[in-house]
Protein backbone atom coordinates (compact mmCIF):
# COMPACT_ATOMS: atom_id res chain seq x y z
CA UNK A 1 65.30 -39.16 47.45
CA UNK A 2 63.53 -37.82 44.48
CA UNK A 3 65.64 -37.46 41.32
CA UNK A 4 65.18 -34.01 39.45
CA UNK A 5 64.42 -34.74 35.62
CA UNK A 6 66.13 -32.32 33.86
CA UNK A 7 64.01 -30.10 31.29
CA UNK A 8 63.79 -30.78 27.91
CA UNK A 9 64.19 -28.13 25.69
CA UNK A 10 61.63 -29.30 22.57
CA UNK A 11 58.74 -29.49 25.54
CA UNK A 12 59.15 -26.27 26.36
CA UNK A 13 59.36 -24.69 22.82
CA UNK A 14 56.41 -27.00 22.03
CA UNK A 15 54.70 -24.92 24.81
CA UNK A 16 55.83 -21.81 24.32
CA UNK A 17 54.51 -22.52 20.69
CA UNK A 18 51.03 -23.65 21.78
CA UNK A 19 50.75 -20.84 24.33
CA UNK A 20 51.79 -18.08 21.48
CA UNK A 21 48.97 -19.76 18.80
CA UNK A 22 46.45 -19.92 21.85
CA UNK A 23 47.37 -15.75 22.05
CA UNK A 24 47.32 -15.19 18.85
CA UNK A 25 43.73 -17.17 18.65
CA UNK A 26 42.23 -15.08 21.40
CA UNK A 27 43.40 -12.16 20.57
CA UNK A 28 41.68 -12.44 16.77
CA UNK A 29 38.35 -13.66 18.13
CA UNK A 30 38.82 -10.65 20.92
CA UNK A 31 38.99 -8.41 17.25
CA UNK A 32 36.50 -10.05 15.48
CA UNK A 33 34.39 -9.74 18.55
CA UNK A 34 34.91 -5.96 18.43
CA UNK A 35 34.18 -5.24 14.75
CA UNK A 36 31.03 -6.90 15.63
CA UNK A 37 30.48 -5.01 18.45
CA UNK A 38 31.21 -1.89 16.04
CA UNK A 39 28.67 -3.06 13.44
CA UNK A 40 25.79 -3.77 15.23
CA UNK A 41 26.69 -0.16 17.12
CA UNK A 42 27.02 1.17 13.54
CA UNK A 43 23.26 -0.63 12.53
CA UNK A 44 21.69 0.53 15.60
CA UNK A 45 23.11 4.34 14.52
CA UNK A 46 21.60 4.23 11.33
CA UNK A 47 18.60 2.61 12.09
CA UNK A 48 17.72 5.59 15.05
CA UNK A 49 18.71 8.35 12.14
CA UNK A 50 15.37 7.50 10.08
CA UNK A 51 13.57 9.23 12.64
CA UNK A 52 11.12 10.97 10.33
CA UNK A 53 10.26 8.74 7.75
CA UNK A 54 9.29 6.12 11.09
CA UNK A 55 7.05 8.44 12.29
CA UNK A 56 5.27 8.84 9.16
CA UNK A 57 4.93 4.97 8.79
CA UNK A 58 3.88 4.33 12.16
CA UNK A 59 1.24 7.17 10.91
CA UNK A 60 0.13 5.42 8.46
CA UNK A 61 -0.44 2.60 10.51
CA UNK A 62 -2.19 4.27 12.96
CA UNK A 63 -4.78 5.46 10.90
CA UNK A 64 -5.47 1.73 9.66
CA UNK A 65 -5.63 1.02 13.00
CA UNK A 66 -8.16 3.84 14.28
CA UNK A 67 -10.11 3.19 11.05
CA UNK A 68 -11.11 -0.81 12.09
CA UNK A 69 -11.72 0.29 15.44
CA UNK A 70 -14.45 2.92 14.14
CA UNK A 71 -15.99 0.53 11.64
CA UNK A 72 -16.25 -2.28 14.16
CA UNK A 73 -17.68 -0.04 16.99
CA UNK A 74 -21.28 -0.37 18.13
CA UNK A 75 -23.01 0.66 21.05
CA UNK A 76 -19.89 2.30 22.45
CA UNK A 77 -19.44 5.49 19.97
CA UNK A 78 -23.11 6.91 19.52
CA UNK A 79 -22.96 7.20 15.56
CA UNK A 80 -25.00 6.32 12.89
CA UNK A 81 -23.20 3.35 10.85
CA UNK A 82 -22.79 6.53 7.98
CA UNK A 83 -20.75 8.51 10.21
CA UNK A 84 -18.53 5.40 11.45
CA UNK A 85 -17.83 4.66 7.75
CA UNK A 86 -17.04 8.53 6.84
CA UNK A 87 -14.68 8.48 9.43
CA UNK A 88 -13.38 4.80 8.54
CA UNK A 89 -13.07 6.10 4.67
CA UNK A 90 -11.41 9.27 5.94
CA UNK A 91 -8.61 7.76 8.03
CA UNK A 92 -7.67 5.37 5.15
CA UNK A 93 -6.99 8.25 3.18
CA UNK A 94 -5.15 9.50 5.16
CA UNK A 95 -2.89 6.69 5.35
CA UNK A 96 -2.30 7.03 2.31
CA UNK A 97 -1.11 10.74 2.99
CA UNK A 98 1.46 9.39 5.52
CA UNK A 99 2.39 6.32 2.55
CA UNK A 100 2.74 8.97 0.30
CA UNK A 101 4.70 11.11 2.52
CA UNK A 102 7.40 8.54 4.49
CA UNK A 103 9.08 7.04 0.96
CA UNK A 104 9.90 10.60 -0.39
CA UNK A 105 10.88 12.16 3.13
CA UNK A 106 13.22 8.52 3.25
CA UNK A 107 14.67 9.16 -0.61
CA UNK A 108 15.57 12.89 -0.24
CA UNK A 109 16.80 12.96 3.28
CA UNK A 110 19.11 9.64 2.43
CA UNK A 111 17.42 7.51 4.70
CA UNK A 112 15.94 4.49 2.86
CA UNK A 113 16.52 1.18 4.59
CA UNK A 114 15.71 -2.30 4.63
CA UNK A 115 13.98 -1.46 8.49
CA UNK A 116 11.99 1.22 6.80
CA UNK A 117 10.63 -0.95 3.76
CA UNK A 118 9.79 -3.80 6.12
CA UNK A 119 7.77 -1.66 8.33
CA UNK A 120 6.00 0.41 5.73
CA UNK A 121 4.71 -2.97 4.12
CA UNK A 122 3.26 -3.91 7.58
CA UNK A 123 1.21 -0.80 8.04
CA UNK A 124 -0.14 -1.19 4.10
CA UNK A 125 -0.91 -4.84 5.56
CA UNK A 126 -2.88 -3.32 8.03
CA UNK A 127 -4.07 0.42 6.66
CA UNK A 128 -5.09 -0.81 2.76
CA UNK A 129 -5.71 -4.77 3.75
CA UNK A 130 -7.61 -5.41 6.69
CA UNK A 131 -9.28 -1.61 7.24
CA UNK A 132 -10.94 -1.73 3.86
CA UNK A 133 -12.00 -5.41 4.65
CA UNK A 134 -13.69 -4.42 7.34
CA UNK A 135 -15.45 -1.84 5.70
CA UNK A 136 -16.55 -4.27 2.91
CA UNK A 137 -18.08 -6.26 5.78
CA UNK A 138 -19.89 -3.36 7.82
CA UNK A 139 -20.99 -1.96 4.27
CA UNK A 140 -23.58 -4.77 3.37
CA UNK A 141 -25.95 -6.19 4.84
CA UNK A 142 -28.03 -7.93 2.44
CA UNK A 143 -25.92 -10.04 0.74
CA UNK A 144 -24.77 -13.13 3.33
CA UNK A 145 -22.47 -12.65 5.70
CA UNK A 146 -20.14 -15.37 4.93
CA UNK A 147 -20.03 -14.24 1.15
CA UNK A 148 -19.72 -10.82 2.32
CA UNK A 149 -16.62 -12.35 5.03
CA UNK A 150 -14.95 -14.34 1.80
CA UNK A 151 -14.69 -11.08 -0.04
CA UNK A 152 -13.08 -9.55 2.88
CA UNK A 153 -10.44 -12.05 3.50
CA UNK A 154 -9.68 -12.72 -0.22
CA UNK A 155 -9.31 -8.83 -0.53
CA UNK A 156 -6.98 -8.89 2.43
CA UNK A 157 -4.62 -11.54 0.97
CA UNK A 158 -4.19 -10.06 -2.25
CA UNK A 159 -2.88 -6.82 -0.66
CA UNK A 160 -0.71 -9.11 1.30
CA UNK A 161 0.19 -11.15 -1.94
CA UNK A 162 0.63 -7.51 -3.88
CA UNK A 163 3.13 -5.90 -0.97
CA UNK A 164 5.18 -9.18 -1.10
CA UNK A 165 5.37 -9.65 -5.01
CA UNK A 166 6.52 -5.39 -4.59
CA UNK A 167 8.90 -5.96 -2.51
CA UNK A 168 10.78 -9.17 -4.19
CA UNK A 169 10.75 -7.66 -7.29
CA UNK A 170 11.15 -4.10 -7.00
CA UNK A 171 15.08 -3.48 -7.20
CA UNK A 172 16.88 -0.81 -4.89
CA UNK A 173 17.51 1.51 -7.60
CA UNK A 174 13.98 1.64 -9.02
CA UNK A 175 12.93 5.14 -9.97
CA UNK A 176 9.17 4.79 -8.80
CA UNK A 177 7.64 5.78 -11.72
CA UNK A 178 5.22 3.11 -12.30
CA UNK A 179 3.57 -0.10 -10.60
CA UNK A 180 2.84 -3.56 -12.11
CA UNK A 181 -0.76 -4.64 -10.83
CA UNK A 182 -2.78 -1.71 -9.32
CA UNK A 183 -0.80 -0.27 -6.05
CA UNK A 184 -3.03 -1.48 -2.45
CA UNK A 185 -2.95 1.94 -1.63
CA UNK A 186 -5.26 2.71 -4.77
CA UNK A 187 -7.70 -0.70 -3.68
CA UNK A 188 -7.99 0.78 -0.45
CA UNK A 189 -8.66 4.04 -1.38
CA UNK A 190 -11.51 3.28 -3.89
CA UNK A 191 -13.25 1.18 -1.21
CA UNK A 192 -13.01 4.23 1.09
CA UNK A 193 -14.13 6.53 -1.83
CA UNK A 194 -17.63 5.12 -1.60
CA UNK A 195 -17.71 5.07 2.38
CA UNK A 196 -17.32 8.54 2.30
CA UNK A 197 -19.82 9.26 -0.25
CA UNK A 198 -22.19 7.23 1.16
CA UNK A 199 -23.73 10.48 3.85
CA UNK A 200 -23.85 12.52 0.90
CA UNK A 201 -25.57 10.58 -1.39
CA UNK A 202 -28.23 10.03 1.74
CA UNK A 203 -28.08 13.73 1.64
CA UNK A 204 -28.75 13.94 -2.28
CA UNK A 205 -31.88 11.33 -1.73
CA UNK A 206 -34.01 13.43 1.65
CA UNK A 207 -33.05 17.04 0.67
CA UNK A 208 -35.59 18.82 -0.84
CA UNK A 209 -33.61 21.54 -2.69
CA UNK A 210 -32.91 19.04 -4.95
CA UNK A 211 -35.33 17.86 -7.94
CA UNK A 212 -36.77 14.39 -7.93
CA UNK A 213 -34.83 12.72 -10.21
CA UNK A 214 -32.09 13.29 -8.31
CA UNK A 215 -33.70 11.81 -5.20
CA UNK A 216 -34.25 8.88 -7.29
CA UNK A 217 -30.64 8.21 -8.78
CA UNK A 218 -29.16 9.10 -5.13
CA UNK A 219 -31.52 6.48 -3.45
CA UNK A 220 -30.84 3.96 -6.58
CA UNK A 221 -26.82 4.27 -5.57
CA UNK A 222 -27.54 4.14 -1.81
CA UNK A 223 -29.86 0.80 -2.30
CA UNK A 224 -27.15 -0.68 -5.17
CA UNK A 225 -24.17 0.16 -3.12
CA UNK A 226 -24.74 -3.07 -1.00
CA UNK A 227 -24.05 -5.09 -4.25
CA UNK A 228 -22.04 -2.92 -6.18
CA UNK A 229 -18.74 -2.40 -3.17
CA UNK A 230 -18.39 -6.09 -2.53
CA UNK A 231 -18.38 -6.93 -6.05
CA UNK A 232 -15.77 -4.25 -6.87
CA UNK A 233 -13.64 -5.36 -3.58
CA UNK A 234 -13.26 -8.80 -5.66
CA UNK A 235 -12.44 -7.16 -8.78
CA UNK A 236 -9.75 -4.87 -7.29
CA UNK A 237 -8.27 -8.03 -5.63
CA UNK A 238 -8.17 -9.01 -8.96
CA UNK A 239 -6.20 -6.16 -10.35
CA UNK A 240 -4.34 -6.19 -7.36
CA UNK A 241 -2.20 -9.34 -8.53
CA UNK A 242 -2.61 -8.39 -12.13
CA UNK A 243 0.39 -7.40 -14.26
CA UNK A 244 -1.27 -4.00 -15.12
CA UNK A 245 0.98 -1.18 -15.28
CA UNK A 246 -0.49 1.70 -13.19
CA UNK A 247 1.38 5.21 -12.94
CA UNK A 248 2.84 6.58 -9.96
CA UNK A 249 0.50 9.64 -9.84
CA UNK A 250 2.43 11.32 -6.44
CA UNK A 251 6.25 10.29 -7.82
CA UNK A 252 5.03 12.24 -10.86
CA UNK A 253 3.48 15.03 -9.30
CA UNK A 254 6.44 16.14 -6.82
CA UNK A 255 8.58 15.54 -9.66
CA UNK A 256 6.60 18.00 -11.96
CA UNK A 257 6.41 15.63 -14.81
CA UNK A 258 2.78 15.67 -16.29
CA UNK A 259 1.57 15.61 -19.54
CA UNK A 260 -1.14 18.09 -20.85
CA UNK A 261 -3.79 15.22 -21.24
CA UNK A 262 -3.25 14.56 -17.35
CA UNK A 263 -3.80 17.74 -16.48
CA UNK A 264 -7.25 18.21 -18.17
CA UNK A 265 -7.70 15.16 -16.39
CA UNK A 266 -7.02 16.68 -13.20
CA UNK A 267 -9.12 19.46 -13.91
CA UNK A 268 -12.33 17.56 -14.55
CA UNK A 269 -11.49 15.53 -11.25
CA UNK A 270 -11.56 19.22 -9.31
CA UNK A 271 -14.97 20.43 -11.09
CA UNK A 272 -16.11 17.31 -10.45
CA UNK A 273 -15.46 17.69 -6.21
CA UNK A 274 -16.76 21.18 -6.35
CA UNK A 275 -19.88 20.05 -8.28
CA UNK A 276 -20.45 16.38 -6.23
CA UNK A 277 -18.89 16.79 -2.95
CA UNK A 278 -17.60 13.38 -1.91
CA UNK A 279 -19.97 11.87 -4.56
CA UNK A 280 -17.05 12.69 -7.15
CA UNK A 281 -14.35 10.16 -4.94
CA UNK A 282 -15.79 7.25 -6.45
CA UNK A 283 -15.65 8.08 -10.09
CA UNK A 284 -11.62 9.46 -10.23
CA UNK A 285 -10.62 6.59 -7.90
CA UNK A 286 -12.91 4.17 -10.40
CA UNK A 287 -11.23 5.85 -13.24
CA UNK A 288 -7.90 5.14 -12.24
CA UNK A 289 -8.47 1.65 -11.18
CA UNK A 290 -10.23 0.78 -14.20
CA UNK A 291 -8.06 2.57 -16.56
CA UNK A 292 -5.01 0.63 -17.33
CA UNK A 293 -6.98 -2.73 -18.23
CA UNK A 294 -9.50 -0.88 -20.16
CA UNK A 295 -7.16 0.60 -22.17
CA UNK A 296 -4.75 -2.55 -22.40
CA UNK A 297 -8.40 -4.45 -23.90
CA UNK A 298 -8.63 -1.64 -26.17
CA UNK A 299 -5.11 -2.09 -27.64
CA UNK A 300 -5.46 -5.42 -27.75
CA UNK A 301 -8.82 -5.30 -29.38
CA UNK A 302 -7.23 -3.07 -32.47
CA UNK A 303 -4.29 -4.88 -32.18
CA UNK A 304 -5.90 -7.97 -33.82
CA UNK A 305 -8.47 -6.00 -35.44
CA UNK A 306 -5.30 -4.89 -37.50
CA UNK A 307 -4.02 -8.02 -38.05
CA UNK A 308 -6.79 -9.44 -39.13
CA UNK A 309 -7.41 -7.00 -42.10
CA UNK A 310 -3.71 -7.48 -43.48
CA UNK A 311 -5.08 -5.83 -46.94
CA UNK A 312 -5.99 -2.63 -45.48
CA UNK A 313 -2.67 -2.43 -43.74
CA UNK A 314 -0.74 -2.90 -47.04
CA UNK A 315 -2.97 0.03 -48.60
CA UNK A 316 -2.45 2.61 -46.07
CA UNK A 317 1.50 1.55 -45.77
């Protein structure tokens, strides 16, 4: 006969203990679980909100997109390399419509996020880096082609170098007014400037209601334009990465905030479009590129020239 061991009362606390912690335990991960659950529910909620400020990105992109597939195109779209490069100039501008556009729609409708910055700095990557690359490269063709490729690429990583250093070092709470190092957008859209002038200047060299001397200057531009755009791409890499400060011309503008100096400025940029047609693009986005380090030698140059004439400085003090 079996004996029956009688039960010991500590071994079955002990295991009503261990069965109450292993309860307990399973029922916090079970909660932890479910304010996961909850967050990543809450994430997804606020990610699907930012409908319209996507849709303008994704714009933006786009038109980077459709611009290197025009540039690049040969025998399968039946226009002249001009046209491709209009059209190439033309959607990079307006990429920088939607750029414009998708940070204020985000700031006044509440709907800046981490997703939204992220994805806006790809399609700059793409519209302002690689499209305007491409047009550097289908824009000459008698310098060579691997100098003309190494301007491209180096171009292309300093926007990439420019929207990283932006996005490290711009805070959350930054009020937009101002860039350090001249914005990609800008880059991009001097490059494009001259793509789009480049039918009418062919127009300003062949058209006879014109006088001679301006067939002569338009056909000097069109024949230096092969040097002059690569050489420029490598400076605007340049400012690029600067530490230039360059105004935020659309911040300003929606906010109503311009001083009566910029708006003669403004003024001469529309004469100038109704006089030149396109021609005119090359010169205000030159202006503003060029700008901000031409006045910053210019300080600097009177700066020291001050210094250096300590006499003078006592007299007029």
């Amino acid at each position: 006969m079996s004996e029956l061991k009688p039960r010991h009362p500590l071994v079955d606390d002990e295991m009503l203990e261990d069965d109450l912690e292993m309860d307990l335990e399973s029922e916090q991960q079970r909660s932890r679980l479910g304010r996961r659950r909850k967050r990543k529910r809450g994430h997804r909620r606020r990610l699907t909100l930012a409908v319209l400020p996507t849709i303008l990105t994704l714009g933006n992109g786009v038109c980077g997109l459709a611009a290197i597939a025009i540039a690049v195109s040969t025998a399968s779209l039946d226009w002249t390399p001009e046209s491709k490069l209009f059209a190439a100039g033309l959607l990079i501008f307006g990429g920088m419509l939607f750029d414009a556009l998708d940070g204020s729609a985000a700031r006044l409708t509440g709907q800046a996020s981490r997703f939204g910055a992220e994805l806006d700095s790809l399609c700059d990557a793409v519209t302002f880096g690689v499209a305007p690359a491409v047009i550097v490269w289908r824009i000459s063709d008698v310098l060579l082609q691997r100098l003309t490729w190494g301007i491209g690429v180096l171009f292309a990583l300093c926007v990439l170098i420019r929207l990283a250093r932006f996005n490290v070092e711009t805070p959350e709470d930054d009020d937009h007014e101002g860039f350090e190092g001249l914005p990609s957008p800008a880059a991009a859209g001097t490059i494009a400037a001259f793509a789009i002038a480049i039918p009418d200047l062919a127009d300003f060299a062949v058209e006879e209601t014109y006088p001679e001397w301006i067939h002569q200057l338009a056909q000097f531009a069109l024949n230096g334009s092969h040097y002059v755009i690569p050489i420029l791409a490598l400076v605007l890499a340049f400012l690029m990465v600067s530490r230039y400060e360059y105004p935020h011309v659309f911040a300003q503008l929606v906010r109503g905030r311009r001083a009566p100096h910029q708006i003669g400025q403004a003024l001469f940029a529309v004469v100038g479009v109704v006089l030149l047609h396109w021609v005119a693009l090359p010169v205000v986005f030159c202006y503003f590129a060029f700008m901000s380090p031409v006045r910053s030698f210019l300080q600097g140059k009177s700066a020291s020239t001050a210094g250096s004439n300590p006499t003078t400085s006592a007299e007029s003090g």
